[in-house]
N, C-alpha and C. Protein backbone atom coordinates (compact mmCIF):
# COMPACT_ATOMS: atom_id res chain seq x y z
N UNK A 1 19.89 15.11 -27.38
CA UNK A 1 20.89 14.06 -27.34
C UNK A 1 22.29 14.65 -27.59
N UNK A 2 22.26 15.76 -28.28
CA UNK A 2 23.70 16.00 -28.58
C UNK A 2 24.55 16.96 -27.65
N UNK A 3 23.14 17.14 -26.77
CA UNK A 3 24.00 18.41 -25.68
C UNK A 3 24.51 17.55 -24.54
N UNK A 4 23.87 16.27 -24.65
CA UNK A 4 24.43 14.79 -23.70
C UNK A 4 25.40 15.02 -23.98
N UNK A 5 25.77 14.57 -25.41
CA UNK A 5 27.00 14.02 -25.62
C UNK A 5 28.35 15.43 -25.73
N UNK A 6 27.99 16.60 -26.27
CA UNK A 6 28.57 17.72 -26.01
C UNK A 6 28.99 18.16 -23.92
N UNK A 7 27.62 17.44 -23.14
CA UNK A 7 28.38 17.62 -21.86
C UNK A 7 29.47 17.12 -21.30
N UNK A 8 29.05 15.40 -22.09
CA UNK A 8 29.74 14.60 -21.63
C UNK A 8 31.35 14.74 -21.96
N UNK A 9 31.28 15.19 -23.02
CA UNK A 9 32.58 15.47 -24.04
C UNK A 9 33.51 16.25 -23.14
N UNK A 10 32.59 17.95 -22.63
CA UNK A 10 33.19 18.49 -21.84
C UNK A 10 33.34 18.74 -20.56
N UNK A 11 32.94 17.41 -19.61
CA UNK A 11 33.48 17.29 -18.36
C UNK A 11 34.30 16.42 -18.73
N UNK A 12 34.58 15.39 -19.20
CA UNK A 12 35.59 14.44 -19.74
C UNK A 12 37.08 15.44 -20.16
N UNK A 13 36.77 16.89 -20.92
CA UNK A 13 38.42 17.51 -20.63
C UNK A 13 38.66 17.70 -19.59
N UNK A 14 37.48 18.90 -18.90
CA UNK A 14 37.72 19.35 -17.78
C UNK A 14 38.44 17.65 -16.64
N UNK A 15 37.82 17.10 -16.31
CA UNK A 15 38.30 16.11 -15.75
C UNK A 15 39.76 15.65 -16.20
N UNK A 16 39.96 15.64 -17.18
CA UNK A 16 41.50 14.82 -17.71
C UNK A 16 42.41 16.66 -17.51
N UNK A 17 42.05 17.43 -17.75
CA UNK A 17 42.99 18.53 -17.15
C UNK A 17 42.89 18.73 -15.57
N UNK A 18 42.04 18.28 -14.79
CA UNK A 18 42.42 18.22 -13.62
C UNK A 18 43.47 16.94 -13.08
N UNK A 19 42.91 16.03 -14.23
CA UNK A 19 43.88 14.90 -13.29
C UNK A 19 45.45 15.20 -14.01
N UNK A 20 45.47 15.77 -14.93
CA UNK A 20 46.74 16.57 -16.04
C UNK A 20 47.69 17.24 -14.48
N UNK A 21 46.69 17.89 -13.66
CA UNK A 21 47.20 18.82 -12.88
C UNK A 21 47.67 18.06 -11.84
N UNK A 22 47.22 16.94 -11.50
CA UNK A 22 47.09 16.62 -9.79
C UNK A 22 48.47 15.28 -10.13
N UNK A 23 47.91 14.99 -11.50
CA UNK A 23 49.22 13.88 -11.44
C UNK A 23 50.09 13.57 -13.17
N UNK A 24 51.06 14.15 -12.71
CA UNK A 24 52.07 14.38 -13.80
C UNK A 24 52.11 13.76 -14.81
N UNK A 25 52.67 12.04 -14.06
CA UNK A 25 52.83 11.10 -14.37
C UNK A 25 51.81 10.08 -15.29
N UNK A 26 50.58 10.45 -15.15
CA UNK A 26 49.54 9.61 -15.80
C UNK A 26 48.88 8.63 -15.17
N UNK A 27 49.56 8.48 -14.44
CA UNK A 27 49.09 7.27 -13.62
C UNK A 27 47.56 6.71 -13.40
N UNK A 28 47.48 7.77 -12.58
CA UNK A 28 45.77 8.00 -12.09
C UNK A 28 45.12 7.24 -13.60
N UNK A 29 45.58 8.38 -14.86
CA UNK A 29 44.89 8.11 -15.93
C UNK A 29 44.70 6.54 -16.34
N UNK A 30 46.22 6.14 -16.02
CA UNK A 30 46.18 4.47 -16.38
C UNK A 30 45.33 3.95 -15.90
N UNK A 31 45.30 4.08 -14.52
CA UNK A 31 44.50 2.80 -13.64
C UNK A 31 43.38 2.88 -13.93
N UNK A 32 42.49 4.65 -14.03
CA UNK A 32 41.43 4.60 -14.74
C UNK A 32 41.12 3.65 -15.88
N UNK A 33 41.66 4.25 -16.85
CA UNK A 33 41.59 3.42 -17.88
C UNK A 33 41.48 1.55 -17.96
N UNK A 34 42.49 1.56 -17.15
CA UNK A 34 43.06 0.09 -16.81
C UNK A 34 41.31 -0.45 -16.50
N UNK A 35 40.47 -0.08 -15.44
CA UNK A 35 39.31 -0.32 -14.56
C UNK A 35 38.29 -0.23 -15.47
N UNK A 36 38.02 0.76 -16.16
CA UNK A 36 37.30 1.09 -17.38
C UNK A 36 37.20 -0.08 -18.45
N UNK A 37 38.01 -0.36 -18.89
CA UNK A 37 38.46 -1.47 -19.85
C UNK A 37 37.95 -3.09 -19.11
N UNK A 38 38.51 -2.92 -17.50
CA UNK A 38 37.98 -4.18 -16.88
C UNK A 38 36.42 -4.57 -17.28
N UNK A 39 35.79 -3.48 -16.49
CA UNK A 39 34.46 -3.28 -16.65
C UNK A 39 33.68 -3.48 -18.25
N UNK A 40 34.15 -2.94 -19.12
CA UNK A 40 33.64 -3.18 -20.45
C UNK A 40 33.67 -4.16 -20.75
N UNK A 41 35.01 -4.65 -20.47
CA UNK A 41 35.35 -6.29 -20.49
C UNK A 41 34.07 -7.27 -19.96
N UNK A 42 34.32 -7.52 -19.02
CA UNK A 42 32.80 -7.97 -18.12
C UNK A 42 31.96 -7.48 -18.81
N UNK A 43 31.14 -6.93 -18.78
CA UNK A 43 29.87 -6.51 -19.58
C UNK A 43 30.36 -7.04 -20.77
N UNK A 44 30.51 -7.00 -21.91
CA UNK A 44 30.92 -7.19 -22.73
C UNK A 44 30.42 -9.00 -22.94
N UNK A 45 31.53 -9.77 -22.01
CA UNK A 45 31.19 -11.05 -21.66
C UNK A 45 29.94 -11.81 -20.91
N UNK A 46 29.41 -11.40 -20.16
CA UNK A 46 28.35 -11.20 -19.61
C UNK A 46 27.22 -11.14 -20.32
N UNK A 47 27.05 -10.17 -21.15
CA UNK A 47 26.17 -9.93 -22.37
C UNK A 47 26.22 -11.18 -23.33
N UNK A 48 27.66 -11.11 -23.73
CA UNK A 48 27.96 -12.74 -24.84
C UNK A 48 27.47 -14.16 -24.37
N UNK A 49 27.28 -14.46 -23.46
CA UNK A 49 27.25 -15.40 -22.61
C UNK A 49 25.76 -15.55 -21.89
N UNK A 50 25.29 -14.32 -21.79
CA UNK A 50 23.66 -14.80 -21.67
C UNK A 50 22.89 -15.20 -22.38
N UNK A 51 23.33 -14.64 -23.78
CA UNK A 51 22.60 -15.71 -24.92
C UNK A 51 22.48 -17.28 -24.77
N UNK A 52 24.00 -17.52 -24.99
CA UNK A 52 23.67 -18.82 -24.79
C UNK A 52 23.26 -19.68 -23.58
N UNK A 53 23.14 -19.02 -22.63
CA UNK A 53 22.69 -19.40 -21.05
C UNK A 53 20.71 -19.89 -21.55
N UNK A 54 20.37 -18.73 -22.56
CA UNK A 54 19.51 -18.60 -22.44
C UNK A 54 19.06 -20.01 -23.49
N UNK A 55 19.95 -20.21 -24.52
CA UNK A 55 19.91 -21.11 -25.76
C UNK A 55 20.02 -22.35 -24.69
N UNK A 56 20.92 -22.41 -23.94
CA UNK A 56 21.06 -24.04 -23.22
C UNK A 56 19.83 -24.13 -22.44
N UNK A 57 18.95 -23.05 -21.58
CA UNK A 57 18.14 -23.48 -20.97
C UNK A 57 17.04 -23.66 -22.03
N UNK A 58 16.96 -23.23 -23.05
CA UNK A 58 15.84 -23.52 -24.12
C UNK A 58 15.87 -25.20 -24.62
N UNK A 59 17.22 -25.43 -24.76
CA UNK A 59 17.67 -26.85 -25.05
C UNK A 59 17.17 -28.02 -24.18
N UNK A 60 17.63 -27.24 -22.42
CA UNK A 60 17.18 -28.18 -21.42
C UNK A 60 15.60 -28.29 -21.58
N UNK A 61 14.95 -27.00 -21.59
CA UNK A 61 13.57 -27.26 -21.75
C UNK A 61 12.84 -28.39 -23.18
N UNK A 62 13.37 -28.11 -23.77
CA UNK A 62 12.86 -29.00 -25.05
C UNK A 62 13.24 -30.36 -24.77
N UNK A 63 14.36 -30.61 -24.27
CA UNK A 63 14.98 -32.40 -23.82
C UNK A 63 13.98 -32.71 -22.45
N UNK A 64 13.98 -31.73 -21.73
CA UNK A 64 12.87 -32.78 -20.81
C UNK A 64 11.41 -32.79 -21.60
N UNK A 65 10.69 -31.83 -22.17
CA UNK A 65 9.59 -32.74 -23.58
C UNK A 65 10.33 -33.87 -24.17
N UNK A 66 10.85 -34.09 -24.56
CA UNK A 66 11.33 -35.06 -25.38
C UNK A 66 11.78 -36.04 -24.41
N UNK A 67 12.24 -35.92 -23.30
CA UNK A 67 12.27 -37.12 -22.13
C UNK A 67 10.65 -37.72 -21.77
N UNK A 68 9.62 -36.85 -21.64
CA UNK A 68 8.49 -37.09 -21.20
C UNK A 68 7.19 -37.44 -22.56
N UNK A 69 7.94 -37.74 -22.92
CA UNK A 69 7.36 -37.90 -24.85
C UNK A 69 7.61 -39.40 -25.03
N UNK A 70 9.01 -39.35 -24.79
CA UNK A 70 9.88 -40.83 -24.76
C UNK A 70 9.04 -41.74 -23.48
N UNK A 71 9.21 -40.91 -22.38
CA UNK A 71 8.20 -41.85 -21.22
C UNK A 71 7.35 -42.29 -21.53
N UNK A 72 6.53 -41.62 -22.36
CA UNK A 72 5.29 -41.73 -22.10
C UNK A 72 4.91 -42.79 -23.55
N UNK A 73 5.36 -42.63 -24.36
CA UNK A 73 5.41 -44.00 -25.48
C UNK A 73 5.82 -44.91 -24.83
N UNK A 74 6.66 -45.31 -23.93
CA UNK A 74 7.59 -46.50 -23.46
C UNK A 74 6.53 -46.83 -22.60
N UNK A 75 5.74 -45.98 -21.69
CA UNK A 75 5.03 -46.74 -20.95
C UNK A 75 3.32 -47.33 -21.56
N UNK A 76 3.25 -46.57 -22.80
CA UNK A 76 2.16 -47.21 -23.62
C UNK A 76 2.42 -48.15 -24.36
N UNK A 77 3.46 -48.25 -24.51
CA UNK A 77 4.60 -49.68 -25.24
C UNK A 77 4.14 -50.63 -24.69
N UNK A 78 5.05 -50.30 -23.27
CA UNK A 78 4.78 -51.59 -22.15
C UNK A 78 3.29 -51.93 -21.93
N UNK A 79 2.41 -51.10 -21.69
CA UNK A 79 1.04 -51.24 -21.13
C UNK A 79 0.66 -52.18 -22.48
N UNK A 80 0.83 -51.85 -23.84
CA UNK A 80 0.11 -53.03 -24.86
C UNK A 80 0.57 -53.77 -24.91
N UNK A 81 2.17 -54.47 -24.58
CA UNK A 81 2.81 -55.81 -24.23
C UNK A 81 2.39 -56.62 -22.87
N UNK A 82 1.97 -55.75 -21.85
CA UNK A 82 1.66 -56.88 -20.63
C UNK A 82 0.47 -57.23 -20.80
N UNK A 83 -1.12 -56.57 -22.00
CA UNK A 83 -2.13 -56.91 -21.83
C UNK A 83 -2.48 -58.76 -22.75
């Protein structure tokens, strides 16, 4: 794991001294960055937000039991009132 993170470490200079070379200004670096950040962003939200996707469809599932619970007393209700 640490020679991962030791590779990763060092194509990440090598890479930022090439783009050091190709563009003065930073730029490149920004927009990277800029895109990078998008992306985390999203994920980030995406992740937050499936929970509760997952909590509301748990909700929906339990309310239609409880719709068909309710039916189903109401119509044994009715059935001992019309006899």
């Amino acid at each position: 794991m640490s020679k991962l993170i030791c590779s990763i470490f060092k194509f990440r200079s090598r890479f930022s001294s090439y783009l050091d070379r190709i563009d003065t200004t930073g730029r490149i670096k920004e927009l990277i960055g800029f895109v990078l950040f998008g992306l985390l962003y999203f994920a980030f939200c995406y992740l937050y937000t499936l929970s509760l996707y997952r909590y509301d469809e748990t909700l929906d599932q339990l309310s239609l039991k409880n719709k068909k619970q309710a039916w189903a007393l109401y119509e044994e209700y009715n059935s001992g009132i019309s006899k």
